[in-house]
C-alpha atoms as a PDB file:
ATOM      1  CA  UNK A   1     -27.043-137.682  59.644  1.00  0.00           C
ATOM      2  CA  UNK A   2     -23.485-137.386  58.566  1.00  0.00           C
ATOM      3  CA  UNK A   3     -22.663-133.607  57.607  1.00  0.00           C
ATOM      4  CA  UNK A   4     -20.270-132.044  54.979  1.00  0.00           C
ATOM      5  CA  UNK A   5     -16.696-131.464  56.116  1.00  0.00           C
ATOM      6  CA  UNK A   6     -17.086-133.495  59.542  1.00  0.00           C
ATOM      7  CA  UNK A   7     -16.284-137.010  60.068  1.00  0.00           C
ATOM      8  CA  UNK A   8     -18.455-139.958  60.234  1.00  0.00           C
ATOM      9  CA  UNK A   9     -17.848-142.334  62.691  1.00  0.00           C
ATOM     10  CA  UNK A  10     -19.503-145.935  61.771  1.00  0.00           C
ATOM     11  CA  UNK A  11     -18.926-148.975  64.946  1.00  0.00           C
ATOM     12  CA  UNK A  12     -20.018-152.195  65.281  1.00  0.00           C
ATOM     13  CA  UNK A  13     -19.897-154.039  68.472  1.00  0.00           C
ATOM     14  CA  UNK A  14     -21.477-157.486  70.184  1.00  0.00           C
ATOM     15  CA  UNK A  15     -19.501-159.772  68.180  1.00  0.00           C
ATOM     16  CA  UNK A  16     -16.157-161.553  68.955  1.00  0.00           C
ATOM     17  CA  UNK A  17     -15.055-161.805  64.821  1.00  0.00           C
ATOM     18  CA  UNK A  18     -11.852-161.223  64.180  1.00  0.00           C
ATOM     19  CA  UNK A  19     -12.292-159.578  60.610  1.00  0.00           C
ATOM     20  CA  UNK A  20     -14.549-156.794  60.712  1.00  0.00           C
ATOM     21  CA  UNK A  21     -15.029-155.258  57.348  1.00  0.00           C
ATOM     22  CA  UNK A  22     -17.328-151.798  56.465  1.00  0.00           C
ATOM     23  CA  UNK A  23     -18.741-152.147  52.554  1.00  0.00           C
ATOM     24  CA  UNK A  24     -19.709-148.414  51.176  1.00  0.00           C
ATOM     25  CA  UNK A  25     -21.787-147.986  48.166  1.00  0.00           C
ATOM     26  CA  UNK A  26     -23.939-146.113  46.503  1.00  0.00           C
ATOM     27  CA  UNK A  27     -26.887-148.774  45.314  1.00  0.00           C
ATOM     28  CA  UNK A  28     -28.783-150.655  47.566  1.00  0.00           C
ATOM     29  CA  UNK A  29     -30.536-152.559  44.214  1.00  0.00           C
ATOM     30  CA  UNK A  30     -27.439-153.778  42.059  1.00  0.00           C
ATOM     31  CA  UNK A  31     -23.740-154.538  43.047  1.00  0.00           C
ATOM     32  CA  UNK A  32     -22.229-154.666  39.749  1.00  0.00           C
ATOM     33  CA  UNK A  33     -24.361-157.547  38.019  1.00  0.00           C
ATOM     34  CA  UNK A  34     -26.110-158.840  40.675  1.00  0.00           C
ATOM     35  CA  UNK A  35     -29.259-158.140  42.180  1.00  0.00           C
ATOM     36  CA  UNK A  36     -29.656-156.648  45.805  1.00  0.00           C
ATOM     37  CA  UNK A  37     -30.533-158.340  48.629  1.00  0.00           C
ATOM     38  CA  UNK A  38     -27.568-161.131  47.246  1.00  0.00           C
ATOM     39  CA  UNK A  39     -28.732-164.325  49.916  1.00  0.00           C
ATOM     40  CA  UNK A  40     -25.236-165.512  50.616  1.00  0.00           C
ATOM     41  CA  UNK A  41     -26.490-169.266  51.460  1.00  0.00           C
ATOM     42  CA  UNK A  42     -24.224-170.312  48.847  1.00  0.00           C
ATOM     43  CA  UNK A  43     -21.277-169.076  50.513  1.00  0.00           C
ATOM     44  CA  UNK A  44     -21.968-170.825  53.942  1.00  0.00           C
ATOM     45  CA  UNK A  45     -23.748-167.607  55.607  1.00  0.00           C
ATOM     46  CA  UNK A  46     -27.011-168.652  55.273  1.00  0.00           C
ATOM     47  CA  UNK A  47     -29.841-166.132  56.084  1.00  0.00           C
ATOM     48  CA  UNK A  48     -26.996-163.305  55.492  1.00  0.00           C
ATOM     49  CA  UNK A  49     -27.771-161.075  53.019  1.00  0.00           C
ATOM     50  CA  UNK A  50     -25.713-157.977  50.994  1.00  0.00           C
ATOM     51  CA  UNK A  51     -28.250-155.199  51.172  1.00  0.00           C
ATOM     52  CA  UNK A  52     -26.004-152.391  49.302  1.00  0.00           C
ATOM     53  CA  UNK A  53     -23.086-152.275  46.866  1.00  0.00           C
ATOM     54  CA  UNK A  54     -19.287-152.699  48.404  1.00  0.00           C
ATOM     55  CA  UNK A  55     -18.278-150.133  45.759  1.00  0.00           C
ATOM     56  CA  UNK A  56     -15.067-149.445  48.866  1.00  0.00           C
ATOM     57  CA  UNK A  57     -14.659-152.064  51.737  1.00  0.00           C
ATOM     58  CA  UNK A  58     -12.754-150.546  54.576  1.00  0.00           C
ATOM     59  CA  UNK A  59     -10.865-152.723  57.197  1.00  0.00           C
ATOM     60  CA  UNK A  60     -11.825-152.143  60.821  1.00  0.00           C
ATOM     61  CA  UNK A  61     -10.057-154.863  63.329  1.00  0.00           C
ATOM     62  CA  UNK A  62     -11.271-152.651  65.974  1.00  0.00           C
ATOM     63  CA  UNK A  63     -14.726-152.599  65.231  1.00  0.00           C
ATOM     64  CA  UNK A  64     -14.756-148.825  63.668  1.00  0.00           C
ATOM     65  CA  UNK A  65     -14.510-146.752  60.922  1.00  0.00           C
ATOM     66  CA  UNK A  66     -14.029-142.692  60.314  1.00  0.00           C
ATOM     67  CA  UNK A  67     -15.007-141.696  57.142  1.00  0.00           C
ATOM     68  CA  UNK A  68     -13.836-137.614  56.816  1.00  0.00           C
ATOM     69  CA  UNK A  69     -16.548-136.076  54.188  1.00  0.00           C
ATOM     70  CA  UNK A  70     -15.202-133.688  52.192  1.00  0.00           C
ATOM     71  CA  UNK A  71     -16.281-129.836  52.613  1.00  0.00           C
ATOM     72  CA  UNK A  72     -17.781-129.803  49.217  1.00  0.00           C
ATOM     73  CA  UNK A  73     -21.119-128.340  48.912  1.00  0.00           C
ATOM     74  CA  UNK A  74     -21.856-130.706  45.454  1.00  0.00           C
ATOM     75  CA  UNK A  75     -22.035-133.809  48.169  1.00  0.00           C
ATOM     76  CA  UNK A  76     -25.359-132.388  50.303  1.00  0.00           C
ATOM     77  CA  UNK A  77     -27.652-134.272  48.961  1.00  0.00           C
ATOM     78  CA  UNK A  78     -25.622-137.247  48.507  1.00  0.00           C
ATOM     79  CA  UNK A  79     -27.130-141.036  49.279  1.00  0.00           C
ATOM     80  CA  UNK A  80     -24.948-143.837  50.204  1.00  0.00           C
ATOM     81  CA  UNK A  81     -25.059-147.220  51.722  1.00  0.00           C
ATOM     82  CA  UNK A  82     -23.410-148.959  54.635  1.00  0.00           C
ATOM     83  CA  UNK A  83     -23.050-153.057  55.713  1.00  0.00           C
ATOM     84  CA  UNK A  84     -20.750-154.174  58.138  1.00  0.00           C
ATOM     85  CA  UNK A  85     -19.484-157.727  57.169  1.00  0.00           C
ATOM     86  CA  UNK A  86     -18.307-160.454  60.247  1.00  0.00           C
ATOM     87  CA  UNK A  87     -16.026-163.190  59.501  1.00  0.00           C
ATOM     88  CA  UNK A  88     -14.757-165.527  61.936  1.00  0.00           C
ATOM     89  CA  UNK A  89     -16.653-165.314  64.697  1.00  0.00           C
ATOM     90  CA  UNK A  90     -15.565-168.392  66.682  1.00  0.00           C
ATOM     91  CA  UNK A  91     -19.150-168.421  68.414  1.00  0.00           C
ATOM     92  CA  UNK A  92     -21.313-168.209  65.668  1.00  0.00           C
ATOM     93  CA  UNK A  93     -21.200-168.774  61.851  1.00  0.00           C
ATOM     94  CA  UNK A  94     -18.237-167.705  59.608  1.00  0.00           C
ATOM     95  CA  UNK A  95     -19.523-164.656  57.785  1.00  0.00           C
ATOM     96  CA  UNK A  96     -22.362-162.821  59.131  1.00  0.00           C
ATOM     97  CA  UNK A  97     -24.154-159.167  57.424  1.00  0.00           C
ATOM     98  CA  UNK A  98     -25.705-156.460  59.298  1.00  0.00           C
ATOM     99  CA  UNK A  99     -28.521-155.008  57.809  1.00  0.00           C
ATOM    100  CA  UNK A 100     -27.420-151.846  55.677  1.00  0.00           C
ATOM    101  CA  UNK A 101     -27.653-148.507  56.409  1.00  0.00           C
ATOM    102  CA  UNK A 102     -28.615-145.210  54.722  1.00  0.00           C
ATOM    103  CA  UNK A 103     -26.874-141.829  54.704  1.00  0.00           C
ATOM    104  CA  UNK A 104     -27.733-138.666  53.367  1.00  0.00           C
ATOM    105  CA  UNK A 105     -25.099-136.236  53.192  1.00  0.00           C
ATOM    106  CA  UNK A 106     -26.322-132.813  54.414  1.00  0.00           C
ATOM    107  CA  UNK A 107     -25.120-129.440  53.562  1.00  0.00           C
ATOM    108  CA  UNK A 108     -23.888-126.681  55.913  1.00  0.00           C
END
């Protein structure tokens, strides 16, 4: 679990896309108006799903992501949400999702 005033470190690997792309959030039941899990059929990524708002997308050619996490006590407790969006993959489909992930902040 990713502690106050350390850095997270977030990777994705197994896939030859070149547009890797880390969505952050804080819901994982509405992103903005829509309803969560969004089935992205629609969009050509069928059975791809967004599990969790992209209230920040960070860029990650290489395949990760450091988040530093503030030293501020106020955060423990914290919940936030993290999907790692594929695009390009010349061996598979155009955009694929991973499934999201949780993260509770924890106090020192």
């Amino acid at each position: 679990m990713p502690q106050i005033g350390t850095t997270l470190h977030l990777t994705v690997g197994n896939t030859a896309a070149p547009l890797r792309a880390l969505g952050v959030g804080v819901s994982a039941t509405v992103w903005g108006s829509f309803a969560l899990p969004l089935e992205l059929t629609s969009l050509g990524a069928s059975g791809c799903f967004v599990h969790s708002s992209w209230d920040v997308a960070l860029d990650a050619p290489g395949g990760t992501v450091a988040i530093p996490v503030p030293l501020e006590p106020a955060l423990g407790g914290t919940v936030a949400y993290a999907q790692w969006g594929l695009f390009g993959d010349p061996n598979g489909p155009p955009v694929v999702t991973t499934a999201s992930t949780r993260l509770l902040l924890i106090g020192r």
